[in-house]
C-alpha atoms as a PDB file:
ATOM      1  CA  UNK A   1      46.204  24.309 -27.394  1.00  0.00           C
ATOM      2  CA  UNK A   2      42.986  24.634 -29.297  1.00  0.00           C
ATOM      3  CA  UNK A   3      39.506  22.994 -28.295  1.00  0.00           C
ATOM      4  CA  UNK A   4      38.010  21.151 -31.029  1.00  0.00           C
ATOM      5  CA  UNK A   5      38.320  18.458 -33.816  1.00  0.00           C
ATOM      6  CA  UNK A   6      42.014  17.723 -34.433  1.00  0.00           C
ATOM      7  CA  UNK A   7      41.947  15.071 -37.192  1.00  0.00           C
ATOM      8  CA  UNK A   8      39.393  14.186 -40.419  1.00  0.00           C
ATOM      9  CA  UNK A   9      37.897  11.604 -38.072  1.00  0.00           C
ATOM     10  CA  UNK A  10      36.679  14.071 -34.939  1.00  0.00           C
ATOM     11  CA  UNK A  11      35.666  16.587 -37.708  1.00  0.00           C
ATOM     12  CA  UNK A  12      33.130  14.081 -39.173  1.00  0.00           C
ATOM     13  CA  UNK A  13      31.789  13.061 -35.731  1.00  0.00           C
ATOM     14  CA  UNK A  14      31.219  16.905 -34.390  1.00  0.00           C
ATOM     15  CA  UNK A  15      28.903  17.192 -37.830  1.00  0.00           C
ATOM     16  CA  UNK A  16      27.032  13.798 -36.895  1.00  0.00           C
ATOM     17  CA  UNK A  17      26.542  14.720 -33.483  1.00  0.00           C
ATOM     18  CA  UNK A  18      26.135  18.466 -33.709  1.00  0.00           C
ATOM     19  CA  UNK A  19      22.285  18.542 -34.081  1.00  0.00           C
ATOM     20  CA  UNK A  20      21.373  15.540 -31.549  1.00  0.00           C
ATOM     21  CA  UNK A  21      19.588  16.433 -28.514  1.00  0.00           C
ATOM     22  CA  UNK A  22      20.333  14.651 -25.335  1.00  0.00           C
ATOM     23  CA  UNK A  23      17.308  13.437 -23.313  1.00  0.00           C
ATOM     24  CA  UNK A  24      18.207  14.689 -19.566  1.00  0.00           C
ATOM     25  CA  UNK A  25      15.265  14.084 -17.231  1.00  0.00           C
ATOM     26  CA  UNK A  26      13.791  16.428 -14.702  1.00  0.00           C
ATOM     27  CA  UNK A  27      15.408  15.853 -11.700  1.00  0.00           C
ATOM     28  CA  UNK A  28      13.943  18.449  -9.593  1.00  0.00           C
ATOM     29  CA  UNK A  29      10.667  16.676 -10.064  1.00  0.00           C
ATOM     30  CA  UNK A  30      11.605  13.306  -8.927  1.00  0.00           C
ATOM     31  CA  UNK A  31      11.749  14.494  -4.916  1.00  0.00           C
ATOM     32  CA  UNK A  32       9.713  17.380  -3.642  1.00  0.00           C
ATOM     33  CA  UNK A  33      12.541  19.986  -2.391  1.00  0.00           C
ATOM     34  CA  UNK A  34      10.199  20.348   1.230  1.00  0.00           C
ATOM     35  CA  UNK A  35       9.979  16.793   2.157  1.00  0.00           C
ATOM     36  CA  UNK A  36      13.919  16.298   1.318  1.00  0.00           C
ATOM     37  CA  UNK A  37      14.542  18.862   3.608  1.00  0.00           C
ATOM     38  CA  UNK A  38      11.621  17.871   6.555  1.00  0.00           C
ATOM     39  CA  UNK A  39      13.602  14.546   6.279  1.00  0.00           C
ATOM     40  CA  UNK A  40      17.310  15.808   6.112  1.00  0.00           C
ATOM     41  CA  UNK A  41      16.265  17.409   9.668  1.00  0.00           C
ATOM     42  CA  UNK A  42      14.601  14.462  11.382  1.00  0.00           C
ATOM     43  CA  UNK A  43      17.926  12.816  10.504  1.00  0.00           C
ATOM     44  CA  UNK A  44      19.960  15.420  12.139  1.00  0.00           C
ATOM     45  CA  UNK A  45      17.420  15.730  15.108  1.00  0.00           C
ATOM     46  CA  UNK A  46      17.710  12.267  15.644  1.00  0.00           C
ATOM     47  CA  UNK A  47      21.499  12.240  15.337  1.00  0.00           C
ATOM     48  CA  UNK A  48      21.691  14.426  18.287  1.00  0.00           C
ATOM     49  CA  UNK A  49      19.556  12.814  20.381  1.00  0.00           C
ATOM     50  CA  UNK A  50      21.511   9.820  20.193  1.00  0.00           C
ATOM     51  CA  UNK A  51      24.728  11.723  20.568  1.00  0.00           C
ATOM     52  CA  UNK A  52      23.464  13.477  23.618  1.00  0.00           C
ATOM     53  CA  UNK A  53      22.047   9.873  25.054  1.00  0.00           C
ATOM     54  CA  UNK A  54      25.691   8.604  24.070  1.00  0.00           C
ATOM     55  CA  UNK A  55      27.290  11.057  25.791  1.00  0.00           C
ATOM     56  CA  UNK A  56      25.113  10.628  29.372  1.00  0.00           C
ATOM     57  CA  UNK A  57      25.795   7.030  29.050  1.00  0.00           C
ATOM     58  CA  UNK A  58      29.295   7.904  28.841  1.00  0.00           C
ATOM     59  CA  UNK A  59      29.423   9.819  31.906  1.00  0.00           C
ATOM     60  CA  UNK A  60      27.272   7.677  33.824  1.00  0.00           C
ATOM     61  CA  UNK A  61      29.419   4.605  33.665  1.00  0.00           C
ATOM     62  CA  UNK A  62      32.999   6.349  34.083  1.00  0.00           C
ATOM     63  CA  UNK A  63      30.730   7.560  37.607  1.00  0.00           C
ATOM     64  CA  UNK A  64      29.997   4.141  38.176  1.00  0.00           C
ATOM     65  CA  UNK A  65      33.194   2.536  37.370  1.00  0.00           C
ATOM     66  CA  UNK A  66      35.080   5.595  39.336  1.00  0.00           C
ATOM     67  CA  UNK A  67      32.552   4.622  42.368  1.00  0.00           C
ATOM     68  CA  UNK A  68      33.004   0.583  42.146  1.00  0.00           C
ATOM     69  CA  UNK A  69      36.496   1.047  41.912  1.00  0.00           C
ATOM     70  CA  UNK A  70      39.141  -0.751  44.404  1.00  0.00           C
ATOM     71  CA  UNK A  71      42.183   0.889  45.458  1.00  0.00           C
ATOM     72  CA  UNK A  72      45.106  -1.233  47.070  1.00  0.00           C
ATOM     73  CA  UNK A  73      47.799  -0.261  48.908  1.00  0.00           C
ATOM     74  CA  UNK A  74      51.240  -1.007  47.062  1.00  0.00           C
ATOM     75  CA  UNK A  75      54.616  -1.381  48.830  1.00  0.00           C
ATOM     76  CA  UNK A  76      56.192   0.892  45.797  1.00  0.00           C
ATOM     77  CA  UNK A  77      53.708   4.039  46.469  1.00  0.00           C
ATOM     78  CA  UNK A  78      54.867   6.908  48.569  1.00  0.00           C
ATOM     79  CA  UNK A  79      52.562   9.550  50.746  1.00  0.00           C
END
């Protein structure tokens, strides 16, 4: 399989558009690489903080709800 103009018609457009240049802006420029990183890691930080506050919120209740919790006697248990 060969790469490249198959018919009269393709030929005719790789000669228009050989020589055109392609205006492809500066990306780099448009956010300075330190402060894209300074903010990528507040992100994370804060992340897991919340995470970590998740977590011993978590814990807390299943203590409180394992603490508040009723037990009754039923006639199908055995001891």
């Amino acid at each position: 399989m060969a790469v490249g103009p198959r018919d009269y018609i393709d030929q005719l457009l790789v000669k228009k558009y050989a020589d055109e240049k392609v205006d492809n802006p500066d990306i780099t420029s448009m956010v300075a690489p330190e402060k894209m990183l300074n903010a990528m890691g507040e992100f994370s930080d804060m992340r897991k903080n919340m995470m970590l506050l998740s977590n011993k919120l978590n814990s807390f209740c299943a203590a409180l709800n394992a603490k508040s919790a009723q037990y009754r006697c039923s006639r199908f248990a055995t001891a």
